[in-house]
C-alpha atoms as a PDB file:
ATOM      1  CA  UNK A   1     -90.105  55.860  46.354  1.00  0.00           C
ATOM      2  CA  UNK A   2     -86.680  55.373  44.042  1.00  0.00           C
ATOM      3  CA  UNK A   3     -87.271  56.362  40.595  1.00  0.00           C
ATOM      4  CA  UNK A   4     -86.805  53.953  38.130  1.00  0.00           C
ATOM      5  CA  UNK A   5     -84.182  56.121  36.920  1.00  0.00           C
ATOM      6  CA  UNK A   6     -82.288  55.593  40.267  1.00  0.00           C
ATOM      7  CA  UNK A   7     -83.185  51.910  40.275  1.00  0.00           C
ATOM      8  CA  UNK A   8     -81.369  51.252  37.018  1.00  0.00           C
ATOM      9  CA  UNK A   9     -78.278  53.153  38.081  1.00  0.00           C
ATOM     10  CA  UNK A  10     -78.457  51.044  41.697  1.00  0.00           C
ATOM     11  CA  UNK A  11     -78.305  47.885  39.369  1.00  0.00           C
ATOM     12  CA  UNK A  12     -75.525  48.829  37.157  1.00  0.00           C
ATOM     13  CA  UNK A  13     -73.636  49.820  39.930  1.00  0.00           C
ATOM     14  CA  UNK A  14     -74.167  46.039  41.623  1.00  0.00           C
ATOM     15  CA  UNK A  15     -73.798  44.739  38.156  1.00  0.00           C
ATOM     16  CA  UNK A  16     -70.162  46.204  38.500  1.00  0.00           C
ATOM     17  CA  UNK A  17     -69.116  46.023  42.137  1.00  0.00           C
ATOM     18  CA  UNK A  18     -70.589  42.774  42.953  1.00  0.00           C
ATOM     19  CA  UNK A  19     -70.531  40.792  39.992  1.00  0.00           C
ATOM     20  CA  UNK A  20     -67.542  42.037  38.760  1.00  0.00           C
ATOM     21  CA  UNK A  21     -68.951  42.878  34.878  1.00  0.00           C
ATOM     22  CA  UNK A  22     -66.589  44.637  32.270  1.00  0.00           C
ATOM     23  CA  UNK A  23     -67.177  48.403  31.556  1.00  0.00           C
ATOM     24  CA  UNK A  24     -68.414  46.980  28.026  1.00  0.00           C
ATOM     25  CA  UNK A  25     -71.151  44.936  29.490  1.00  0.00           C
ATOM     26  CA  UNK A  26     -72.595  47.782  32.310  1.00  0.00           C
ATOM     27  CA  UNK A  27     -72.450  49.925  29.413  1.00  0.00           C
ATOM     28  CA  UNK A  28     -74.609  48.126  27.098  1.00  0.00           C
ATOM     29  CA  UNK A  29     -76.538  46.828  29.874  1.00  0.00           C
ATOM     30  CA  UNK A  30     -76.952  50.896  30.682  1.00  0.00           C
ATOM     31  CA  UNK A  31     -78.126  51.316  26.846  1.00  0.00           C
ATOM     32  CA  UNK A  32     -80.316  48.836  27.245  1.00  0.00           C
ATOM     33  CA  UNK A  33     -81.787  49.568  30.173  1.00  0.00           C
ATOM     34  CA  UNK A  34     -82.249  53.499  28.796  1.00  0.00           C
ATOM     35  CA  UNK A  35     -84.334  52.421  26.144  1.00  0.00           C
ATOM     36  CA  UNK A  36     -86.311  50.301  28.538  1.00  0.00           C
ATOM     37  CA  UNK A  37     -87.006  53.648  30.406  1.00  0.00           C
ATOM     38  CA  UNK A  38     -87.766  55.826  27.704  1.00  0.00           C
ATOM     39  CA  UNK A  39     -90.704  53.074  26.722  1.00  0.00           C
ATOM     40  CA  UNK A  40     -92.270  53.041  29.917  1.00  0.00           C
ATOM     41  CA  UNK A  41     -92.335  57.430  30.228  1.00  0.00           C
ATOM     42  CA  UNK A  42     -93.578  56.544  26.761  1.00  0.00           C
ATOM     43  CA  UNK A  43     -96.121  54.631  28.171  1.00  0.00           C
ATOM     44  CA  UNK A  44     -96.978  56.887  31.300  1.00  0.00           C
ATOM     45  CA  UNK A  45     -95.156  54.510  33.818  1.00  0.00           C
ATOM     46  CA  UNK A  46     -92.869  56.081  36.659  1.00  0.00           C
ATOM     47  CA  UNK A  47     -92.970  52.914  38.794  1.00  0.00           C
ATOM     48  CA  UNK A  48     -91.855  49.636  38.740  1.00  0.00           C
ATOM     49  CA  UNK A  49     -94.975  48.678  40.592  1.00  0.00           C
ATOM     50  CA  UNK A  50     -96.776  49.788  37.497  1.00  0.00           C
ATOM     51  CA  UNK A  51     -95.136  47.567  35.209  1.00  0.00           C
ATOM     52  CA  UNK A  52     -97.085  44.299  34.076  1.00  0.00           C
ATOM     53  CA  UNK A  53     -96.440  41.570  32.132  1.00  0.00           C
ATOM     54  CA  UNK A  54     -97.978  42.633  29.035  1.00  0.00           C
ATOM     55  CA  UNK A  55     -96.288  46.240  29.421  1.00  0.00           C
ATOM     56  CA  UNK A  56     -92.992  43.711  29.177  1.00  0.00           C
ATOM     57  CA  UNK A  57     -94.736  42.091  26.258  1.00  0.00           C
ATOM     58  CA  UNK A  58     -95.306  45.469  24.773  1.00  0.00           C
ATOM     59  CA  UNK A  59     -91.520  46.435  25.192  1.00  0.00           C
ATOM     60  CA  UNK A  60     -90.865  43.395  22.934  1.00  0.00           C
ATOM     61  CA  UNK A  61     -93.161  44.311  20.398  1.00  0.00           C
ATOM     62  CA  UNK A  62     -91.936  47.838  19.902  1.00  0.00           C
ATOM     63  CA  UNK A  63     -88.617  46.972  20.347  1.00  0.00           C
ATOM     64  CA  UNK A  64     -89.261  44.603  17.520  1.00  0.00           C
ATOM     65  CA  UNK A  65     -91.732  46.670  15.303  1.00  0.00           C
ATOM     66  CA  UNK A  66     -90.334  46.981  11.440  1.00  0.00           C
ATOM     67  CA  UNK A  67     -87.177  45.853  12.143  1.00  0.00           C
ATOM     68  CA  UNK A  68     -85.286  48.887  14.268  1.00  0.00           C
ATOM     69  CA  UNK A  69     -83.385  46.237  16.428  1.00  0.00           C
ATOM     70  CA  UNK A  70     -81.531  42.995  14.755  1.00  0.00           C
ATOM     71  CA  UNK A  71     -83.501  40.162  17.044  1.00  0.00           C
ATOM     72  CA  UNK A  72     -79.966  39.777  18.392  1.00  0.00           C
ATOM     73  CA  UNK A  73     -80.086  42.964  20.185  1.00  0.00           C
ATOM     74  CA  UNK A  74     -83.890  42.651  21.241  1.00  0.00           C
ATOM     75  CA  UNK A  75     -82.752  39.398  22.647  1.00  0.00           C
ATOM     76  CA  UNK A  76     -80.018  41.295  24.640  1.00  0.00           C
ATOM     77  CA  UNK A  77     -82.364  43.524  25.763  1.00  0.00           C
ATOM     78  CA  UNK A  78     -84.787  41.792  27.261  1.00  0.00           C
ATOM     79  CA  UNK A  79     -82.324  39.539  29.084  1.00  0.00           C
ATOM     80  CA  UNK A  80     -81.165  42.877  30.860  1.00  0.00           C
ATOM     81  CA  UNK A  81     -84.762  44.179  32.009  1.00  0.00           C
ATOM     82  CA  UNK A  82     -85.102  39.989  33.349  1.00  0.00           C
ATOM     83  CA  UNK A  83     -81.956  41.038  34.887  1.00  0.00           C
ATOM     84  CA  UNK A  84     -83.169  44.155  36.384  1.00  0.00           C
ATOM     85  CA  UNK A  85     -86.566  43.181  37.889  1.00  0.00           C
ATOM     86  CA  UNK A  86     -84.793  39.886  39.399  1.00  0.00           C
ATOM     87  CA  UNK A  87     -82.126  42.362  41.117  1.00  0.00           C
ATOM     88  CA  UNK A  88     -85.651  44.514  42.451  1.00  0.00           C
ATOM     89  CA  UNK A  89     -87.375  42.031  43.848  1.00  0.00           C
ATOM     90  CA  UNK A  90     -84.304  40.720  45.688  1.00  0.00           C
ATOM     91  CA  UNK A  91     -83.747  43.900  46.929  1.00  0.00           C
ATOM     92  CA  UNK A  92     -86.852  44.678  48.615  1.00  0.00           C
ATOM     93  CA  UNK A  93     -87.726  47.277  45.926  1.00  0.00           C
ATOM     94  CA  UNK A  94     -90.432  45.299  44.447  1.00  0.00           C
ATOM     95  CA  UNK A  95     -92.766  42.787  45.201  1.00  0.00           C
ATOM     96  CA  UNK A  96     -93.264  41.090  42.120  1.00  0.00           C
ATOM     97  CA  UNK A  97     -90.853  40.345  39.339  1.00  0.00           C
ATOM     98  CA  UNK A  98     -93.096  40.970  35.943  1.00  0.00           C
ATOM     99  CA  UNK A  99     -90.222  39.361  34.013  1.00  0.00           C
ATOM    100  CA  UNK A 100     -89.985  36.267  35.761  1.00  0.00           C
ATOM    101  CA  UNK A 101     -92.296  34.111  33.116  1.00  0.00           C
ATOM    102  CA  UNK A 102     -90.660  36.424  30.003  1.00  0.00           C
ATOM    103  CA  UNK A 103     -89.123  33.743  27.501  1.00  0.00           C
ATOM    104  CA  UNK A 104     -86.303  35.492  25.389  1.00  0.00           C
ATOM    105  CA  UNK A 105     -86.811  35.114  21.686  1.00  0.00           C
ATOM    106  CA  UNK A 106     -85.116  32.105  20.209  1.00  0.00           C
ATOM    107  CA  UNK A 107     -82.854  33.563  17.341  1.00  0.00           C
ATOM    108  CA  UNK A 108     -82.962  32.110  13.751  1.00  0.00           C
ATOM    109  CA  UNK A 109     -79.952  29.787  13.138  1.00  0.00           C
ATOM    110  CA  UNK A 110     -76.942  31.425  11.125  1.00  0.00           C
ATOM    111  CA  UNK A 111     -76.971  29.651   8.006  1.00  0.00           C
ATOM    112  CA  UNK A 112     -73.201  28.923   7.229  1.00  0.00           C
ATOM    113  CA  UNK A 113     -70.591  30.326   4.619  1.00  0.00           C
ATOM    114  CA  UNK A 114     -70.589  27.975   1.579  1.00  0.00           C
ATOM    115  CA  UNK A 115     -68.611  28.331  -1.615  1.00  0.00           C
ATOM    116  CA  UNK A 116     -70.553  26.785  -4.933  1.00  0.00           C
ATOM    117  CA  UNK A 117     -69.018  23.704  -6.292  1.00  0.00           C
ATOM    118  CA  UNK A 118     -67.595  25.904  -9.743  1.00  0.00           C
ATOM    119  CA  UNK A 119     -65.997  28.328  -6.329  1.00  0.00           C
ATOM    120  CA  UNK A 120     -64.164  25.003  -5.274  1.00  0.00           C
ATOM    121  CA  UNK A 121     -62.989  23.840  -8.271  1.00  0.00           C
ATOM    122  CA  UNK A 122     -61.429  27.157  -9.380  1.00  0.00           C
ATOM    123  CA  UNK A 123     -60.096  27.014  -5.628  1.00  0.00           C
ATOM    124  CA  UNK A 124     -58.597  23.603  -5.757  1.00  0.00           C
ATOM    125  CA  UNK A 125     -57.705  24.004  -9.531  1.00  0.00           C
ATOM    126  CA  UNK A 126     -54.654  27.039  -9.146  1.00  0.00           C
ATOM    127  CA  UNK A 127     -51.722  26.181  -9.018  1.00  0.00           C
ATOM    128  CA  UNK A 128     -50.211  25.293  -5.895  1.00  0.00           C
ATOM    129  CA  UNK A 129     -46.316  24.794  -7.154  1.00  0.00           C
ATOM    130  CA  UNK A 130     -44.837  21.519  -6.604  1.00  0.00           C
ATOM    131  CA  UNK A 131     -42.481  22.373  -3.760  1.00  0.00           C
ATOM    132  CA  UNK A 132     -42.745  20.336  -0.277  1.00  0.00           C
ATOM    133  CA  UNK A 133     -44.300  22.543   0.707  1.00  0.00           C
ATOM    134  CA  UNK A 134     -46.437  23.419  -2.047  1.00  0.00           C
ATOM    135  CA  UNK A 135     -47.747  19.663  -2.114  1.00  0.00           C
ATOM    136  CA  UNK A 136     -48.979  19.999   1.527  1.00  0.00           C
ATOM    137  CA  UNK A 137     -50.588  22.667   0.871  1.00  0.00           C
ATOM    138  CA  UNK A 138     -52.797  21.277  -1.884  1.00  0.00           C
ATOM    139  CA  UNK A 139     -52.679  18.403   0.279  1.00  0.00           C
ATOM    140  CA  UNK A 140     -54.260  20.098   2.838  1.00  0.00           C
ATOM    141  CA  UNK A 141     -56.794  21.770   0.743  1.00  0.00           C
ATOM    142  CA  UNK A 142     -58.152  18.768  -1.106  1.00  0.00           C
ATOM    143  CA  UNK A 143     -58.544  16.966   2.031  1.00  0.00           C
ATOM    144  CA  UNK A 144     -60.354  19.597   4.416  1.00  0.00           C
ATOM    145  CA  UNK A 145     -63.006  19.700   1.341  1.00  0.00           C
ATOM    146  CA  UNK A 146     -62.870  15.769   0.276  1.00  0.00           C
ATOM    147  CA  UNK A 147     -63.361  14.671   4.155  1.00  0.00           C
ATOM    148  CA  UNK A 148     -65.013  17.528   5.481  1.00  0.00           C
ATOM    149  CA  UNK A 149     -62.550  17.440   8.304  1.00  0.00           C
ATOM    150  CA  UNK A 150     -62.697  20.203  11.248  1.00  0.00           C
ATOM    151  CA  UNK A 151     -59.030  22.143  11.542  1.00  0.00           C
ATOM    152  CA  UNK A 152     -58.171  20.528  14.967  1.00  0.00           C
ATOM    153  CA  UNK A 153     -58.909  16.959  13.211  1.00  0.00           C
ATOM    154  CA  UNK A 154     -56.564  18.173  10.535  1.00  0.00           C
ATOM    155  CA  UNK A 155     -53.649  18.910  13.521  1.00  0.00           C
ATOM    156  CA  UNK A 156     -54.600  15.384  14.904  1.00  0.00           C
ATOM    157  CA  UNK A 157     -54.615  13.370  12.247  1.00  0.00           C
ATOM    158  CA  UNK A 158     -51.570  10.764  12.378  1.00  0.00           C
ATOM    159  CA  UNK A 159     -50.592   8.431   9.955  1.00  0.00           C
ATOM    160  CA  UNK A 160     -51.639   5.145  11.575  1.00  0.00           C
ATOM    161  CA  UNK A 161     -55.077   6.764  10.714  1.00  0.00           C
ATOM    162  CA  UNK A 162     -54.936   6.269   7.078  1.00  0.00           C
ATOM    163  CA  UNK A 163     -56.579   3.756   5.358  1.00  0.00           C
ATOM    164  CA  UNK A 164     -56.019   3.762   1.890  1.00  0.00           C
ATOM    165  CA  UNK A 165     -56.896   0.364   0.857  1.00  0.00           C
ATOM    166  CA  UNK A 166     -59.989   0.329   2.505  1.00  0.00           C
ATOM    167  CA  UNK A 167     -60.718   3.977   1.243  1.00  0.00           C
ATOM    168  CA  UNK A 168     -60.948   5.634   4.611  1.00  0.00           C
ATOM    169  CA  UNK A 169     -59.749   8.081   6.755  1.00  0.00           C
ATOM    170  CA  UNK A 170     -59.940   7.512  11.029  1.00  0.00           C
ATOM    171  CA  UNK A 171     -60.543  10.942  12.337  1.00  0.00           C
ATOM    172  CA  UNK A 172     -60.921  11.934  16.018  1.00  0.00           C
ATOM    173  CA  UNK A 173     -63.672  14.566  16.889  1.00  0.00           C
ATOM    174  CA  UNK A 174     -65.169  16.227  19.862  1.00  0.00           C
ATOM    175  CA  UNK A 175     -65.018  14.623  22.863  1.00  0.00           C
ATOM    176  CA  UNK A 176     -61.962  12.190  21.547  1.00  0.00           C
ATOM    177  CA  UNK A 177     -64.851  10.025  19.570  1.00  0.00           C
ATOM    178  CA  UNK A 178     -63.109   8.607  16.683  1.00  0.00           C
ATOM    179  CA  UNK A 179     -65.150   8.077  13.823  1.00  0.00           C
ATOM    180  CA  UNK A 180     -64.066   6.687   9.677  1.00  0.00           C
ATOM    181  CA  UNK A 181     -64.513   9.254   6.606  1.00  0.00           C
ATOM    182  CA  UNK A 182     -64.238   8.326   3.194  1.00  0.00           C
ATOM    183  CA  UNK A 183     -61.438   9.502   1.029  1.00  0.00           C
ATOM    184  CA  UNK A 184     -60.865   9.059  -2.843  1.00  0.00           C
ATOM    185  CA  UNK A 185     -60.226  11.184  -5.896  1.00  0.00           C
ATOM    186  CA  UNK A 186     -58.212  14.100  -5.745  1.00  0.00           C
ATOM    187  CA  UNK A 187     -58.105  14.098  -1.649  1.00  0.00           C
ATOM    188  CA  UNK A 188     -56.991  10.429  -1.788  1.00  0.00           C
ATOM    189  CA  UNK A 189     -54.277  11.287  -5.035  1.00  0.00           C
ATOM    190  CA  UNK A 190     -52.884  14.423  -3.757  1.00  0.00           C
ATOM    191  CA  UNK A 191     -52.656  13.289   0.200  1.00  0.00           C
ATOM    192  CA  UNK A 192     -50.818  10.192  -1.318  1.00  0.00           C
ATOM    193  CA  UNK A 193     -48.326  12.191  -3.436  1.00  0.00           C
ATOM    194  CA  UNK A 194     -47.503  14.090  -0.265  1.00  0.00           C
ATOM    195  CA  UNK A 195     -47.023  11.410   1.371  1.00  0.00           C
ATOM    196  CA  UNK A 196     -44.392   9.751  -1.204  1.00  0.00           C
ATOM    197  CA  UNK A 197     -42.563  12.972  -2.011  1.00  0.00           C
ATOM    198  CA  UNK A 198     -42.867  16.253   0.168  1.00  0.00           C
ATOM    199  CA  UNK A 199     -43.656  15.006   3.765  1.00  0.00           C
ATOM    200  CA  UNK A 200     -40.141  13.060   4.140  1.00  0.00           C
ATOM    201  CA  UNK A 201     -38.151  16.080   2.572  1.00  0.00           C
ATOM    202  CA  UNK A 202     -39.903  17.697   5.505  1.00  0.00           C
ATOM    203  CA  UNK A 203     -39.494  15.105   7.816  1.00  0.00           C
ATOM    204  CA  UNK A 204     -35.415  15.117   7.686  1.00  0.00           C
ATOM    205  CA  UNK A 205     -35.637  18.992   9.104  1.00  0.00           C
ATOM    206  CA  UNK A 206     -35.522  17.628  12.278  1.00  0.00           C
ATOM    207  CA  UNK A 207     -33.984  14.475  14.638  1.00  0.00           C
ATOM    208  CA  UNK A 208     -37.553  14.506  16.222  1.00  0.00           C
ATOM    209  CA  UNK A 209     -39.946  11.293  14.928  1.00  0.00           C
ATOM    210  CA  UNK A 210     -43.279  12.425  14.447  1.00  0.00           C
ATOM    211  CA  UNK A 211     -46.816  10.566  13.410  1.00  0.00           C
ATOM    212  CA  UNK A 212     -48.245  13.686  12.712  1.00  0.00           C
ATOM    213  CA  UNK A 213     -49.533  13.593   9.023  1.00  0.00           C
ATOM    214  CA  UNK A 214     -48.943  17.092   8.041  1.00  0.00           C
ATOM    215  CA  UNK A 215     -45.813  18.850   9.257  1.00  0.00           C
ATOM    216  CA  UNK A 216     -44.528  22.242   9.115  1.00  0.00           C
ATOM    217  CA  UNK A 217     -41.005  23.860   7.618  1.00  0.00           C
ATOM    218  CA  UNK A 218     -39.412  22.400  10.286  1.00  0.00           C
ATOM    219  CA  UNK A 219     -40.607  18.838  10.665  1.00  0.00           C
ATOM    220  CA  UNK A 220     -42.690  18.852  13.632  1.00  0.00           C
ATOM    221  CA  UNK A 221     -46.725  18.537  13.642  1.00  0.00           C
ATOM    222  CA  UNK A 222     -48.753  21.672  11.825  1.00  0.00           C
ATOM    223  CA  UNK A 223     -50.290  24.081  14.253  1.00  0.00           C
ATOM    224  CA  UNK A 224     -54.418  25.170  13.785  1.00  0.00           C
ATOM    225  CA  UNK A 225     -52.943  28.664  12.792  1.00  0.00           C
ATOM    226  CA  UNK A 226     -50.982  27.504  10.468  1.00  0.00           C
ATOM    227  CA  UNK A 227     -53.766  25.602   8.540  1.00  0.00           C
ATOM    228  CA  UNK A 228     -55.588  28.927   8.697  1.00  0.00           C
ATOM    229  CA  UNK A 229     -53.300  30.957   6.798  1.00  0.00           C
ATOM    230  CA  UNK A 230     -52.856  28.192   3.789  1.00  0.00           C
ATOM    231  CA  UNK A 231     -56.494  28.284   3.585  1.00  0.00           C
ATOM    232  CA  UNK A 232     -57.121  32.042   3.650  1.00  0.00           C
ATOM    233  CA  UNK A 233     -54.215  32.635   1.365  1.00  0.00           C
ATOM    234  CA  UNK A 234     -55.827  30.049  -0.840  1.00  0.00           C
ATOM    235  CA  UNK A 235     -58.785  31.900  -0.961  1.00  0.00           C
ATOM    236  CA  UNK A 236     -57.778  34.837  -2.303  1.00  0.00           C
ATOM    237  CA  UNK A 237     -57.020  33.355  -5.660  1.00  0.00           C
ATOM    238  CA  UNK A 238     -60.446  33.229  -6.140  1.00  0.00           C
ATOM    239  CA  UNK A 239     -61.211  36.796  -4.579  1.00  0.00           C
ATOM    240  CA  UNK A 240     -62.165  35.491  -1.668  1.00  0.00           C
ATOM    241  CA  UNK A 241     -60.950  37.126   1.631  1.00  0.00           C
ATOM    242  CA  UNK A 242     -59.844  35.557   4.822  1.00  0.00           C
ATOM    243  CA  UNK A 243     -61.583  32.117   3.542  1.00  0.00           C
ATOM    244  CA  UNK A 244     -62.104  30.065   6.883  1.00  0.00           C
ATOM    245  CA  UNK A 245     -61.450  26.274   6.681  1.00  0.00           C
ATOM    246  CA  UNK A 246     -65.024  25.119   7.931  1.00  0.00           C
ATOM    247  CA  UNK A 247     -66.180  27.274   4.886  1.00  0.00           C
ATOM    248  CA  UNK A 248     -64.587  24.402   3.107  1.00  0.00           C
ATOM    249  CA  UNK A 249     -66.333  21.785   5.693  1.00  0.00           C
ATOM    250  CA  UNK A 250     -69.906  23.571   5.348  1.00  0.00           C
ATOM    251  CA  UNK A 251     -69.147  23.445   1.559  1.00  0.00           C
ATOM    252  CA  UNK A 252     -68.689  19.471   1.272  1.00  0.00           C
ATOM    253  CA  UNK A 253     -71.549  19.000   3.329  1.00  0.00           C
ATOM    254  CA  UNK A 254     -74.136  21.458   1.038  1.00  0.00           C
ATOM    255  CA  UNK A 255     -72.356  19.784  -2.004  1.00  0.00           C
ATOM    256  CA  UNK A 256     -73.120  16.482  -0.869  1.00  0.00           C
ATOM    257  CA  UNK A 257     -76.328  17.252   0.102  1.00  0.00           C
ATOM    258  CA  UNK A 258     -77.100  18.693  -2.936  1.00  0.00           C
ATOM    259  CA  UNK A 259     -75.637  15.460  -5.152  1.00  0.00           C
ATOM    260  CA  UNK A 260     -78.369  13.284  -3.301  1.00  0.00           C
ATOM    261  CA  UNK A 261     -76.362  12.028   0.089  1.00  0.00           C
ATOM    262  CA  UNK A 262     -78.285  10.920   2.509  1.00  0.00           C
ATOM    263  CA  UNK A 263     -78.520  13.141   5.700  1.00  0.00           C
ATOM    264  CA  UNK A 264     -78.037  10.561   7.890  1.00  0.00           C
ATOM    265  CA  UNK A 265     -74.905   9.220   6.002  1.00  0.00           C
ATOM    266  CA  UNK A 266     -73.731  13.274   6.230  1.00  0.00           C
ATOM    267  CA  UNK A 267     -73.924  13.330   9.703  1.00  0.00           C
ATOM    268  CA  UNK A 268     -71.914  10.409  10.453  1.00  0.00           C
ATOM    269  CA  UNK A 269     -68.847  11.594   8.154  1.00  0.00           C
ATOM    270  CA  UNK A 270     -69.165  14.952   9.744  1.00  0.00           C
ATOM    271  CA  UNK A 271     -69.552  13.459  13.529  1.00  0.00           C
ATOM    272  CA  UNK A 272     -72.651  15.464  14.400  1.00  0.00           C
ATOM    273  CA  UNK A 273     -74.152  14.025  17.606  1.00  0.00           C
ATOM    274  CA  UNK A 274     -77.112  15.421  16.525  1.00  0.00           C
ATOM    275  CA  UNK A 275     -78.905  15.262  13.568  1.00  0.00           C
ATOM    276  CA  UNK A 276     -80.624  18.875  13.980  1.00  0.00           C
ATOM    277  CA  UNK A 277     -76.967  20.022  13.501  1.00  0.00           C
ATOM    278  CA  UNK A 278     -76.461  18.434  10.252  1.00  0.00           C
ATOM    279  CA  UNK A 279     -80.210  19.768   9.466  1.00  0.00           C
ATOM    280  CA  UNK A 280     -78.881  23.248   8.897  1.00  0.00           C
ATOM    281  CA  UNK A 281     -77.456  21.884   5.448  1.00  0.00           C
ATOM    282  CA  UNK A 282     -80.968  21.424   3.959  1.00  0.00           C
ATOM    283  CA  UNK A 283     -81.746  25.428   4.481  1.00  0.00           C
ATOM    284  CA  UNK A 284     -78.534  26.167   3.091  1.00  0.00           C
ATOM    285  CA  UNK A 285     -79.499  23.883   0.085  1.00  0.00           C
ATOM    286  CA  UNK A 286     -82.739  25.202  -0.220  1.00  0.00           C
ATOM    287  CA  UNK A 287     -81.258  28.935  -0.296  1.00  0.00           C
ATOM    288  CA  UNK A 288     -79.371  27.515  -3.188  1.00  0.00           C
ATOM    289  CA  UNK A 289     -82.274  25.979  -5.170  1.00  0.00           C
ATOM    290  CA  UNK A 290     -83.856  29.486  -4.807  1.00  0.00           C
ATOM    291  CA  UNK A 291     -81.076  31.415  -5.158  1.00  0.00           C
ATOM    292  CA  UNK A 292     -80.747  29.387  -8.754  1.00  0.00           C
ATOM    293  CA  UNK A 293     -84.179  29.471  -9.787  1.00  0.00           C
ATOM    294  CA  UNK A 294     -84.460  33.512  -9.369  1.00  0.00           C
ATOM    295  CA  UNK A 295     -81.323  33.700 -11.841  1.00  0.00           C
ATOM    296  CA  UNK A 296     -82.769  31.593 -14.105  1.00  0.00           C
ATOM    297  CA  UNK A 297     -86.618  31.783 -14.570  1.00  0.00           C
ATOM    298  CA  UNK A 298     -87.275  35.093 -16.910  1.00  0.00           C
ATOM    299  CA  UNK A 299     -89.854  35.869 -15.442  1.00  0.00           C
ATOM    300  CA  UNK A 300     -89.309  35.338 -11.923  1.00  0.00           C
END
């Protein structure tokens, strides 16, 4: 009988000949698959037809026990020895799978990157210079935070999408759904003083006619990368590194959480399809209320 030594090597090696996996993946598969090993010579097992369900559900445990593994990795893990029993039983060297009713751990959600409101208003408060570009720039700042608009419906936006009497912005989302956000105050004042001064300086660069809102040096439509770099150099007057533009969209949504929006009113300014998504807001505002309270209470 194959040791399960042996076994785990035969599956690596089908893991790379036959389904064609990186080096990067066999090799943390191979990791993983080690430490599998070492907890079953742990446990006195030398052969798959030894290992049970609960010896799985032991494996979890451990792997899990005070932290040693991020539940990322013990996630990772157990999806490889799933792996690794399916590939037995299929090859004749076992009878049963053990891991075939193993649920992988669902992981806690990644609450996102938010600045505080005083963050933003130092952010949008420096001065941006009052070249063309300059004014798009500021432009572009107010209105990823004032909208809460993704990057790519930033690059889309055209000007027969602007609304200003009615107060609105039409912005087009995932899956080309077009949906209305609400623009005023320094978004609506700084997107319109673009508008009237620095876009058609920018404009004239080229022969080209564009509808594209916000345009680059040379008069055609801004690129996603582009966007990036005004925001993340933007950031660093407030000593913030490599400051992502949905930092800016997470931040308007905590904010207007946090001033008493409804989250059903968020949701349909953001364009989340589902309301779970939007949901993530009221941790992040929760971290906040606790995050205050501990700086403030003397004696907590």
């Amino acid at each position: 009988m194959a040791t399960i030594e042996y076994l785990i090597q035969d599956y690596l090696d089908y893991l790379r000949t036959e389904r064609g996996a990186s080096v990067r993946t066999v090799e943390a598969y191979g990791r993983d698959l080690l430490r599998y090993q070492q907890f079953l010579a742990g446990e006195g097992i030398e052969r798959v037809e030894d290992v049970s369900r609960q010896t799985l559900s032991l494996f979890e445990g451990a792997m899990m026990e005070g932290g040693a593994y991020a539940p990322s990795s013990v996630k990772r893990m157990l999806s490889a020895v799933k792996g690794f029993h399916k590939f037995l039983v299929r090859e004749n060297q076992a009878d049963v799978n053990p891991a075939d009713t193993l649920a992988l751990p669902k992981l806690p959600a990644k609450l996102p990157d938010v600045l505080s409101a005083a963050q933003v208003d130092e952010l949008l408060s420096q001065d941006f210079g009052d070249t063309p570009l300059s004014m798009r720039n500021r432009a572009i700042m107010e209105v990823l935070y004032g909208c809460g608009l993704r990057v790519s419906e930033m690059v889309d936006l055209n000007l027969g999408d602007l609304f200003f009497d009615q107060g609105f912005v039409r912005v087009t989302g995932k899956g080309e759904k077009t949906r209305i956000s609400p623009i005023s105050g320094m978004a609506l004042t700084c997107l319109q003083d673009y508008l009237a001064t620095a876009r058609p300086v920018l404009a004239a660069k080229t022969a080209k006619v564009t509808s594209a809102v916000f345009l680059n040096a040379r008069g055609g439509r801004l690129t996603r990368q582009s966007i990036h770099k005004v925001v993340s150099k933007a950031g660093l007057h407030i000593g913030v590194s490599n400051l992502h533009p949905h930092t800016l969209r997470h931040s308007y949504a905590t904010h207007m959480l946090e001033g008493g929006a409804d989250l059903r009113v968020i949701q349909e300014i953001l364009g989340h399809s589902d309301i779970s998504t939007t949901q993530i807001y009221t941790h992040v505002s929760q971290q906040h209320i606790r995050a205050e309270y501990l700086h403030a209470h003397p004696r907590a």
